[in-house]
Protein backbone atom coordinates (compact mmCIF):
# COMPACT_ATOMS: atom_id res chain seq x y z
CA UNK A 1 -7.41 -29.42 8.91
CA UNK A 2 -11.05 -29.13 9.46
CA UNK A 3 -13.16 -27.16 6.72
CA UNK A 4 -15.72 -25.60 8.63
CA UNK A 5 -16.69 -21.92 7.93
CA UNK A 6 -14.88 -19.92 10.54
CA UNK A 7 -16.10 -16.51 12.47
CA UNK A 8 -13.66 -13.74 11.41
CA UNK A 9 -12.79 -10.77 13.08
CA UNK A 10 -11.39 -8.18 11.14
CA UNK A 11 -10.09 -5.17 12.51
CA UNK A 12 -8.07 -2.64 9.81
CA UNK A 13 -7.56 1.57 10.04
CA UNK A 14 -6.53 1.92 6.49
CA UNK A 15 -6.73 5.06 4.13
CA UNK A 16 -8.41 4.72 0.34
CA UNK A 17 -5.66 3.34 -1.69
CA UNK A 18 -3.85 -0.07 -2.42
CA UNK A 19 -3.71 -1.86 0.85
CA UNK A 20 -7.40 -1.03 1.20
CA UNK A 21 -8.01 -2.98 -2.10
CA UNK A 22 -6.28 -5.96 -0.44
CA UNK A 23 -8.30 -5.75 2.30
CA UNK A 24 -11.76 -5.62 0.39
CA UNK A 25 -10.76 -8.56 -2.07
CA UNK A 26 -9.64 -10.53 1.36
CA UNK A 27 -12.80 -10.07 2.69
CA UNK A 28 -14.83 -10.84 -0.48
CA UNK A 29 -12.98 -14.11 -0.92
CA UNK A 30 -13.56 -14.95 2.64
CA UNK A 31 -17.21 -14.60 2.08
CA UNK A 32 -17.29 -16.12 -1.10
CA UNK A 33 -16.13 -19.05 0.73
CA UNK A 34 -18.85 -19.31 3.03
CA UNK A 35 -16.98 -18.05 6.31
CA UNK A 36 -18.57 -15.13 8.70
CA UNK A 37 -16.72 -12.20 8.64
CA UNK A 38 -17.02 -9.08 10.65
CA UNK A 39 -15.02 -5.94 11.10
CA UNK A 40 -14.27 -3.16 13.54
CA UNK A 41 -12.53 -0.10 12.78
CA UNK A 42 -11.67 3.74 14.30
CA UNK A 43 -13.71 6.70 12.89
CA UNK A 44 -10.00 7.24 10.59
CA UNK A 45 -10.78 4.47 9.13
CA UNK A 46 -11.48 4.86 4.61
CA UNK A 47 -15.58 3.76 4.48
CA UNK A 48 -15.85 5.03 1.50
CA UNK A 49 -13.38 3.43 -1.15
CA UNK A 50 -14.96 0.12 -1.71
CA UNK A 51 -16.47 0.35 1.50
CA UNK A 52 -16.63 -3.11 3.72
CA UNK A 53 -20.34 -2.76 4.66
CA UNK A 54 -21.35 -3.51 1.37
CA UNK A 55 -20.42 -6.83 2.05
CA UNK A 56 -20.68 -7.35 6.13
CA UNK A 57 -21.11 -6.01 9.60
CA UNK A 58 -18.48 -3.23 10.08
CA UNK A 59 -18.38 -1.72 13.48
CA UNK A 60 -16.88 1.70 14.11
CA UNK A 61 -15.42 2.70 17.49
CA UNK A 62 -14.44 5.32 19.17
CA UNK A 63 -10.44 6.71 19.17
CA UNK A 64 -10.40 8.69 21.45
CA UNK A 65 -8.83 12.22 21.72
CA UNK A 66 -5.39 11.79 20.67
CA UNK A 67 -5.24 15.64 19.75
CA UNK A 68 -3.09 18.46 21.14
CA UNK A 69 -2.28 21.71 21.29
CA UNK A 70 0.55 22.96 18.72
CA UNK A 71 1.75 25.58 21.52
CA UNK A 72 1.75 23.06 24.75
CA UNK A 73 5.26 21.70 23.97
CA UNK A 74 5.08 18.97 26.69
CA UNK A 75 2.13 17.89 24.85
CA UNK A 76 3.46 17.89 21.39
CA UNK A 77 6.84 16.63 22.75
CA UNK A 78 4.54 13.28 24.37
CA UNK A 79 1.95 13.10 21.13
CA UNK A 80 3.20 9.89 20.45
CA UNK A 81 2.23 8.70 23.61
CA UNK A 82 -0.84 10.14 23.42
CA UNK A 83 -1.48 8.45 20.19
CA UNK A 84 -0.66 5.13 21.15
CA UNK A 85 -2.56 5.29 24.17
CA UNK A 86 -5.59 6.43 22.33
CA UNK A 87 -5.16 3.97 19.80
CA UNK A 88 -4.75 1.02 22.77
CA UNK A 89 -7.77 2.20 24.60
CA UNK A 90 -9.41 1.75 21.29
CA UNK A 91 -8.68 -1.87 20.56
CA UNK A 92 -9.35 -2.66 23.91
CA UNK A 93 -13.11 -1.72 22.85
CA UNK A 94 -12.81 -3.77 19.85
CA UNK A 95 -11.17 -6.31 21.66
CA UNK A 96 -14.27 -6.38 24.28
CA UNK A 97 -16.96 -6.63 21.61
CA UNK A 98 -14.61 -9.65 19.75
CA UNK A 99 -15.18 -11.68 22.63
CA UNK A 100 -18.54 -11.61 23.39
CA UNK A 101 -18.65 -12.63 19.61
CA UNK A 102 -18.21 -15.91 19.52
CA UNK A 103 -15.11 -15.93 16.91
CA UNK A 104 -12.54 -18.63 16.15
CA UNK A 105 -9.99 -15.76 14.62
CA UNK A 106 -8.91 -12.23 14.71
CA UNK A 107 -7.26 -11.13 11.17
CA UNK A 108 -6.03 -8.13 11.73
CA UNK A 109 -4.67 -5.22 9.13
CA UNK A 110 -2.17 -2.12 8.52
CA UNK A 111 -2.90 0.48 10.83
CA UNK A 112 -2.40 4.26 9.17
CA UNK A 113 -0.75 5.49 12.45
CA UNK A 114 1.17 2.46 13.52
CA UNK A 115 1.77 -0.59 10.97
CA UNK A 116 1.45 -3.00 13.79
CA UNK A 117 -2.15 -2.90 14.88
CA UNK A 118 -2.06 -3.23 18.69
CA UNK A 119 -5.20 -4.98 18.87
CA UNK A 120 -3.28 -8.20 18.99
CA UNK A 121 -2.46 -7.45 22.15
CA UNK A 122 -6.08 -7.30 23.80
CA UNK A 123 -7.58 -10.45 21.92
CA UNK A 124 -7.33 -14.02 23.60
CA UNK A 125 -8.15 -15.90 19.90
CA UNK A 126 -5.40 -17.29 17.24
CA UNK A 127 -4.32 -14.44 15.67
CA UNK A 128 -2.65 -13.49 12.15
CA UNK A 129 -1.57 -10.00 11.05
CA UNK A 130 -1.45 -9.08 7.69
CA UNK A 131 1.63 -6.24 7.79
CA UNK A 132 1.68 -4.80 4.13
CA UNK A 133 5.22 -3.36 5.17
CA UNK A 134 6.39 -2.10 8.29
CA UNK A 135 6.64 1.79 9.33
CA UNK A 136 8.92 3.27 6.66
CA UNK A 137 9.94 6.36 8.47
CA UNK A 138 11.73 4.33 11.30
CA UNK A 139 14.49 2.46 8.84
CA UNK A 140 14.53 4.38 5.71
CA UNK A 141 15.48 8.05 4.75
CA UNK A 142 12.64 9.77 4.03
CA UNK A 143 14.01 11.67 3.01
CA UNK A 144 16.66 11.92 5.72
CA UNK A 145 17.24 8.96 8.87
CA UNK A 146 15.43 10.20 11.80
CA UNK A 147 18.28 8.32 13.43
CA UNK A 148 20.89 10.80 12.08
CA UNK A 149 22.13 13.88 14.42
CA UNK A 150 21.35 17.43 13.19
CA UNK A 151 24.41 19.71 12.03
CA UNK A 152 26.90 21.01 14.77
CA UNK A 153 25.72 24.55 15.67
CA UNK A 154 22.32 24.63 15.76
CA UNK A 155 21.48 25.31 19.47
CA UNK A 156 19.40 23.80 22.19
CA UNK A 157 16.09 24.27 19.89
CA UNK A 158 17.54 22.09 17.46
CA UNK A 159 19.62 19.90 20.29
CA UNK A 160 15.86 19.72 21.56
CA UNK A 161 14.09 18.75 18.63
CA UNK A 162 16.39 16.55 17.44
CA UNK A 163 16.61 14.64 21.18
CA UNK A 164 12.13 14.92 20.69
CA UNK A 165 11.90 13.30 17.27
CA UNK A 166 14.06 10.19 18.02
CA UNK A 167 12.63 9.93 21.19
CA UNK A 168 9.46 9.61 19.46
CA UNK A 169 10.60 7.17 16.96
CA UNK A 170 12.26 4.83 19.57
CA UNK A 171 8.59 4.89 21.04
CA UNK A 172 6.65 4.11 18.07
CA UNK A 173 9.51 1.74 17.49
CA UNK A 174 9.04 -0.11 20.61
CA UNK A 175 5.47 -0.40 20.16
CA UNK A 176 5.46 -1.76 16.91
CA UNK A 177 7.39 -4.45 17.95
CA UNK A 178 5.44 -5.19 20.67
CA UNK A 179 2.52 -5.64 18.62
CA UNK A 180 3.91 -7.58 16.02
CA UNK A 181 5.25 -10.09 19.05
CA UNK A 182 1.43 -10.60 19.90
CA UNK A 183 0.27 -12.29 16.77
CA UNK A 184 0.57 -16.03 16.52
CA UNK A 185 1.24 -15.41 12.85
CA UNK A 186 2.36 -12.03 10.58
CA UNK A 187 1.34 -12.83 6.73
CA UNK A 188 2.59 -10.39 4.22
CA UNK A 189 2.34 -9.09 0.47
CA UNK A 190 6.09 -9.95 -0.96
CA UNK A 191 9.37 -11.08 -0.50
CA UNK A 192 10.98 -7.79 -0.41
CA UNK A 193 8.20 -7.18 2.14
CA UNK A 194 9.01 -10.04 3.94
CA UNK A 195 12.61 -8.99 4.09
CA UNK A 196 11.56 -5.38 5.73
CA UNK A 197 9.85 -6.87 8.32
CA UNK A 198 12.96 -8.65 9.07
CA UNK A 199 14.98 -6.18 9.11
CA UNK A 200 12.90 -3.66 10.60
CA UNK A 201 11.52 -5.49 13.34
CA UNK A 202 13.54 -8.93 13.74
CA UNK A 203 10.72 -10.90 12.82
CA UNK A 204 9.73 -13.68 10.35
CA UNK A 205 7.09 -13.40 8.11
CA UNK A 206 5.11 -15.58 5.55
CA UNK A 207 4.42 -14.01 2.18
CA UNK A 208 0.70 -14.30 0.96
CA UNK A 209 0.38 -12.64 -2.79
CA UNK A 210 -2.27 -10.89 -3.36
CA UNK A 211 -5.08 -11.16 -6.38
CA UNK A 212 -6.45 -9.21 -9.16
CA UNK A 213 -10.24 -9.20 -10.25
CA UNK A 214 -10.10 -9.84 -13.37
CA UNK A 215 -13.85 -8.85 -13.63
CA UNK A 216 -13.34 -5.46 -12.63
CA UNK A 217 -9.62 -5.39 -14.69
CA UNK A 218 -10.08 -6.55 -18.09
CA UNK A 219 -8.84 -4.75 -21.42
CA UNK A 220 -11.59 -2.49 -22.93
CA UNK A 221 -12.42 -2.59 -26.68
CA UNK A 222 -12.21 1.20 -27.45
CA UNK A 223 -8.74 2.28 -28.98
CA UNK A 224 -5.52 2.77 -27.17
CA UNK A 225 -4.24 6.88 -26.21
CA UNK A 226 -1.06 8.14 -26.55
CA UNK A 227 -0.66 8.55 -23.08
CA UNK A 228 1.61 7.24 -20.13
CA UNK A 229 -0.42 6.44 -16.98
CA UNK A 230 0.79 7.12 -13.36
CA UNK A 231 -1.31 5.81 -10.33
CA UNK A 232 -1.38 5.95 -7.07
CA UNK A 233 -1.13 8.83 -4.10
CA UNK A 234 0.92 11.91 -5.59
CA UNK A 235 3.50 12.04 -3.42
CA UNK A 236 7.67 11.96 -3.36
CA UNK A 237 7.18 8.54 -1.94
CA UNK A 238 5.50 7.66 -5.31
CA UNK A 239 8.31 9.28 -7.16
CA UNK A 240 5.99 11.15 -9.91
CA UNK A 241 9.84 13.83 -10.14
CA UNK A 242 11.41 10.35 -11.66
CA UNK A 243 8.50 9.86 -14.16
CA UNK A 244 8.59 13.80 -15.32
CA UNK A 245 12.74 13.74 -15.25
CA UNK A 246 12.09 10.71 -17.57
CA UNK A 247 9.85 12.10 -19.84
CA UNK A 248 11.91 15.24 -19.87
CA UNK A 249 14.48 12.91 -21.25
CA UNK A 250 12.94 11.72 -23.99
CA UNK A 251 13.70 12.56 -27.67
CA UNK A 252 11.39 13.22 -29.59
CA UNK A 253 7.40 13.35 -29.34
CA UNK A 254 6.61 13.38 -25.75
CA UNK A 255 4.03 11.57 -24.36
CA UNK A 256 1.39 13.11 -21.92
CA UNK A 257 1.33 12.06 -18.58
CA UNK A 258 -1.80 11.28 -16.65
CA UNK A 259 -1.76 10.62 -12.89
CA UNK A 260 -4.68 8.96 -11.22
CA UNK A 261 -4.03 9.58 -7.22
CA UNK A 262 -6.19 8.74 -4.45
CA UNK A 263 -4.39 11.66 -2.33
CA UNK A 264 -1.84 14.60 -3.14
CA UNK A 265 -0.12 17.72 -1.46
CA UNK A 266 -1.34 20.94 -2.65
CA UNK A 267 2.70 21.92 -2.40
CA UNK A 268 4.30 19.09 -3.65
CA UNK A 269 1.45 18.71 -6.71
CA UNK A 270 2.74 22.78 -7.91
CA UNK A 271 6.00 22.03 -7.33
CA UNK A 272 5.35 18.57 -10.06
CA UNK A 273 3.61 20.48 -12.38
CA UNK A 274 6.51 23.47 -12.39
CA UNK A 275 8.80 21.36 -12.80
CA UNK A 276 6.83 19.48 -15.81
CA UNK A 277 6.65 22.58 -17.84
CA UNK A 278 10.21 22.89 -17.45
CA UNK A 279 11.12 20.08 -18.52
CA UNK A 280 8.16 20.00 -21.67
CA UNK A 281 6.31 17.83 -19.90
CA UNK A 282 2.05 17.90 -20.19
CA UNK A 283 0.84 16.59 -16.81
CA UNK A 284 -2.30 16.27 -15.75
CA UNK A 285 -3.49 14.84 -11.75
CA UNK A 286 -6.36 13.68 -11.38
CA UNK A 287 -7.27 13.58 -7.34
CA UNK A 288 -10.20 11.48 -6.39
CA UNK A 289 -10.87 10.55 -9.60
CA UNK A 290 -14.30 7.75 -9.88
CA UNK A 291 -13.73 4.49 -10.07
CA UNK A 292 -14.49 3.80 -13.78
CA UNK A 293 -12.03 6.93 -15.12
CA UNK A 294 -9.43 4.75 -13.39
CA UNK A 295 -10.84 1.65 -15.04
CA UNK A 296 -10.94 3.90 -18.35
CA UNK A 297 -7.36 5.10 -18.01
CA UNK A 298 -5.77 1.75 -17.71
CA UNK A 299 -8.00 -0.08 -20.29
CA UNK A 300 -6.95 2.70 -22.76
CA UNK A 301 -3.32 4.14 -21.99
CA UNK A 302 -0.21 3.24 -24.36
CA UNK A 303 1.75 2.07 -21.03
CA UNK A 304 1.74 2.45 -17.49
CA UNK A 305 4.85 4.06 -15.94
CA UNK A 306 5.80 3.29 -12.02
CA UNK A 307 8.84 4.41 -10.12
CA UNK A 308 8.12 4.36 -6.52
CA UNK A 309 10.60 3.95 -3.78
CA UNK A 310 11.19 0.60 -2.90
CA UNK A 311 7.38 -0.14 -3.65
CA UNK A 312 6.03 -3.24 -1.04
CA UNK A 313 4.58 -5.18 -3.56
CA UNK A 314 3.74 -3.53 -6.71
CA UNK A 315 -0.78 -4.40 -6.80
CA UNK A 316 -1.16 -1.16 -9.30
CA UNK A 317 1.27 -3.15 -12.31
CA UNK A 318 -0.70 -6.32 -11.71
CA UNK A 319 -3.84 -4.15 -12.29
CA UNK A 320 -2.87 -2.42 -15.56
CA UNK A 321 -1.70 -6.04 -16.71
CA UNK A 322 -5.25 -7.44 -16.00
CA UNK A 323 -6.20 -4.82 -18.83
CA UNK A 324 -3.61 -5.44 -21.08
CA UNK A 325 -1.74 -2.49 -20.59
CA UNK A 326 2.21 -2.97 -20.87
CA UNK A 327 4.09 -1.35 -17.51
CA UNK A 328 7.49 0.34 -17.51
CA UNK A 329 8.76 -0.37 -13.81
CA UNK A 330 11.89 0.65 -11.95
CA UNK A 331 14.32 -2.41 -10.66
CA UNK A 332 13.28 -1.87 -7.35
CA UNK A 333 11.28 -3.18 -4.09
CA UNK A 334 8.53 -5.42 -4.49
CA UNK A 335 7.87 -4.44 -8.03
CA UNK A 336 10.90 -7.08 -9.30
CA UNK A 337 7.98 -9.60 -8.15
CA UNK A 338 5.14 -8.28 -9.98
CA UNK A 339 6.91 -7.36 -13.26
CA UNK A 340 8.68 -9.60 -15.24
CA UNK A 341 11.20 -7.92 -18.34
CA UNK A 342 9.73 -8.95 -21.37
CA UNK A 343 6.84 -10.57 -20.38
CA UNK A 344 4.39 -7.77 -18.74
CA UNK A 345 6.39 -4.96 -19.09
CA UNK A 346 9.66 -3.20 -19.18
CA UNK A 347 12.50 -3.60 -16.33
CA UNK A 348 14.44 -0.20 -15.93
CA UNK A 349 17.43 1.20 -13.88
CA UNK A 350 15.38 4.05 -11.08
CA UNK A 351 17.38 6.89 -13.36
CA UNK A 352 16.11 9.08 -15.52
CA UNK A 353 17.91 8.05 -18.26
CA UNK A 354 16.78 4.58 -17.97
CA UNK A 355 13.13 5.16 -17.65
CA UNK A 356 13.25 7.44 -20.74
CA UNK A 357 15.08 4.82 -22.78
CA UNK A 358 12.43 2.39 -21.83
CA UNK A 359 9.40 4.96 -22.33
CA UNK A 360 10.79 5.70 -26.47
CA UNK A 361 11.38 1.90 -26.83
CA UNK A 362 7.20 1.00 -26.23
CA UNK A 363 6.46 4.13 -27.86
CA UNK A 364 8.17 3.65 -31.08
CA UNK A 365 7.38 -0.49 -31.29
CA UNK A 366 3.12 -0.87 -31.11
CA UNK A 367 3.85 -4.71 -31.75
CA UNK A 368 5.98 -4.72 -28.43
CA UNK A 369 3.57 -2.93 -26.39
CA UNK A 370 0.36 -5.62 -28.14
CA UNK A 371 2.85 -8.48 -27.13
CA UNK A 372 3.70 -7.26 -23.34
CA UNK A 373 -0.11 -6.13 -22.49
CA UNK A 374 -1.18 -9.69 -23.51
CA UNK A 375 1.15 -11.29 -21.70
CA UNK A 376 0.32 -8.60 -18.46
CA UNK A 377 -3.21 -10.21 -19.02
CA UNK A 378 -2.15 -13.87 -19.58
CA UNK A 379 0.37 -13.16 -16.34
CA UNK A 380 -2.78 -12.38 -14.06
CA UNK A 381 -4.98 -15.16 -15.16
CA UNK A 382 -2.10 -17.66 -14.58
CA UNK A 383 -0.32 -16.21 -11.22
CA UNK A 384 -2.74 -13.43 -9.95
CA UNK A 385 -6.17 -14.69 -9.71
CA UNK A 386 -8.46 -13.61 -7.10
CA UNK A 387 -9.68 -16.69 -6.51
CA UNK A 388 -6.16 -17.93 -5.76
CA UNK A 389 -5.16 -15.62 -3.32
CA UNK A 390 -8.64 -16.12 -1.30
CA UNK A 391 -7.58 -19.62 -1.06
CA UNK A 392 -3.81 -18.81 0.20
CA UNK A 393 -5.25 -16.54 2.68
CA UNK A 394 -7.87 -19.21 3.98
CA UNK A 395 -5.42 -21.70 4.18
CA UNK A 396 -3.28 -19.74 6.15
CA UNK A 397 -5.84 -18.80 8.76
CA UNK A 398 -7.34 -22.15 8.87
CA UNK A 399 -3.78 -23.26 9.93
CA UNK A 400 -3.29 -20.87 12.71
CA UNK A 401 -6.89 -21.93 14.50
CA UNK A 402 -5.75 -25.29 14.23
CA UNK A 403 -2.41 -23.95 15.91
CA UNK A 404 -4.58 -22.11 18.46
């Protein structure tokens, strides 16, 4: 395997949030490593969350008009056409520019629209995709199977909807597919991941863990609150109504809950905090919130509670870990990779009852919350380092240009 620096084309349309993260730290690492790295990107693309041109090139294309109007119903009933199309037309720009580049690779990320980027497609280089997880909404009920048939009764509007949203889904579907089938290689974040791409799309995948920077992670010196920490976008995929229900739970003092999200719904957040003052709950969200309150929050909270639905991987536990912060997980998803029972955190059934049981057992034992946030730290320096993962991911792309 030669080690010459390689020319790196990176193409990614990912929001502000977790997968983003990945992304920058992937890039960084490359660098690091002395390999040149460029990106392209649609207008959608996050450039401002630890934006990429801080570090190299980025070039933003065109998308195209994907929109349409709400009252043409041939056009709404064929957006997803639309979209692809727009988004294809797209790459092929990208795709265009990549070759006149010179590159040995294309290492290509998560799309926000469709998980499989379909740039893939358009690029004659080795190729390697790095699918975070594939598109939820096609195999799992959220909150109901688009695959499942509407109630008897409801007419030819619902007959027609119904007919129009799997239609749409067996598109996307297809697509996906189709663009996961054009990489010479599909890299992802966990084994549960790794297992949903499987499933989802009948293809094999190779897990790559991620890293943590322990630079910008570490524990803080000031004291610790009495405060449970929630991160990530505020929204029922995140399960925050598991965290409350918990806390609701809980006998005796309750502790606050604070909720650092890159993104919430104005509907869903008052229908959270409602149902927090029912249920005695203080909750605070924090939307947006700068980069060092988030780095304050986790160097200072008593523990970091996390319930999503069958999480990917579980980055935000490894995070809170780096600075020493104990995490009470549900049994779920990726997160039965990042968070080990009595070692970084706390292991708990995805009930209510569980999660509260957990919660009053770190906050009535301070020794058992010292003892779990070291070992969170200890965890990341020995399984999670940054420097680690950059060196998985290289050797994984060097292997697929020596494939061709």
């Amino acid at each position: 395997m030669s080690d010459r620096p390689l020319r790196i084309a990176v193409w990614h349309n990912l929001p502000s949030g977790g997968g983003k993260r990945a992304l920058y730290d992937h890039v960084r690492g490359l660098v690091d490593r002395g390999h040149h790295v460029e990106a392209w990107a649609p207008p959608s693309a996050d450039r401002t969350y630890l934006p990429l041109n801080d570090m190299i090139e980025e070039h933003i294309l065109p998308y195209g008009d994907d929109s349409y109007r709400l009252t043409d119903k041939l056009q709404l009933t064929l957006h997803i056409d639309r979209r692809l199309a727009a988004m294809e037309e797209h790459a092929r720009r990208c795709a265009a520019e990549i070759a006149r580049g010179g590159f040995d690779l294309l290492f290509a990320n998560s799309c926000m629209y469709f998980r499989s980027a379909p740039i893939g497609r358009f690029v004659d280089l080795p190729s390697v995709l790095y699918l975070q997880e594939p598109y939820r909404w096609l195999y799992e009920a959220m909150p109901e199977p688009v695959w499942a048939a509407p109630e008897p009764g409801g007419g030819l509007k619902a007959a027609f909807l119904d007919w129009r949203n799997v239609r749409n889904a067996r598109v996307q579907m297809r697509a996906e597919i189709a663009s996961a089938k054009a990489y010479g290689r599909i890299l992802c974040n966990s084994y549960f991941s790794r297992e949903s791409i499987l499933r989802a799309y009948g293809l094999d995948a190779e897990v790559c863990y991620l890293g943590i920077d322990t630079n910008r992670f570490s524990p803080g010196s000031g004291p610790r609150g009495d405060f449970l920490l929630g991160l990530g976008s505020f929204t029922r995929e995140k399960n925050p109504r598991l965290c409350i229900e918990a806390l609701g739970a809980v006998q005796g003092p309750k502790p606050r809950l604070l909720w650092i999200a890159n993104f919430a719904h104005d509907d869903f957040l008052a229908e959270m905090r409602a149902l927090a003052e029912r249920r005695g709950v203080v909750l605070e969200v924090q939307v947006n919130a700068p980069d060092e309150t988030l780095r304050t929050a986790l160097q200072t909270a008593m523990a970091m509670v996390f319930a999503p639905r069958l999480e990917p991987f579980g980055l935000v536990p490894l995070e809170a870990g780096a600075c020493g912060t104990p995490v009470i997980a549900v049994a779920e998803g990726g997160l039965r990779e990042t968070v080990v029972d009595g070692v970084n955190g706390l292991v708990a059934d995805p009930t209510s009852a569980g999660l509260a049981a957990a919660i009053a057992r770190l906050r009535d034992d301070p020794s058992l919350r010292a003892r779990l946030g070291e070992g969170g730290r200890r965890l990341v320096d020995e399984r999670w380092s940054l420097a680690a993962a950059a060196e998985r991911l290289e050797a994984k792309l060097r292997a697929q240009v020596d494939a061709g």
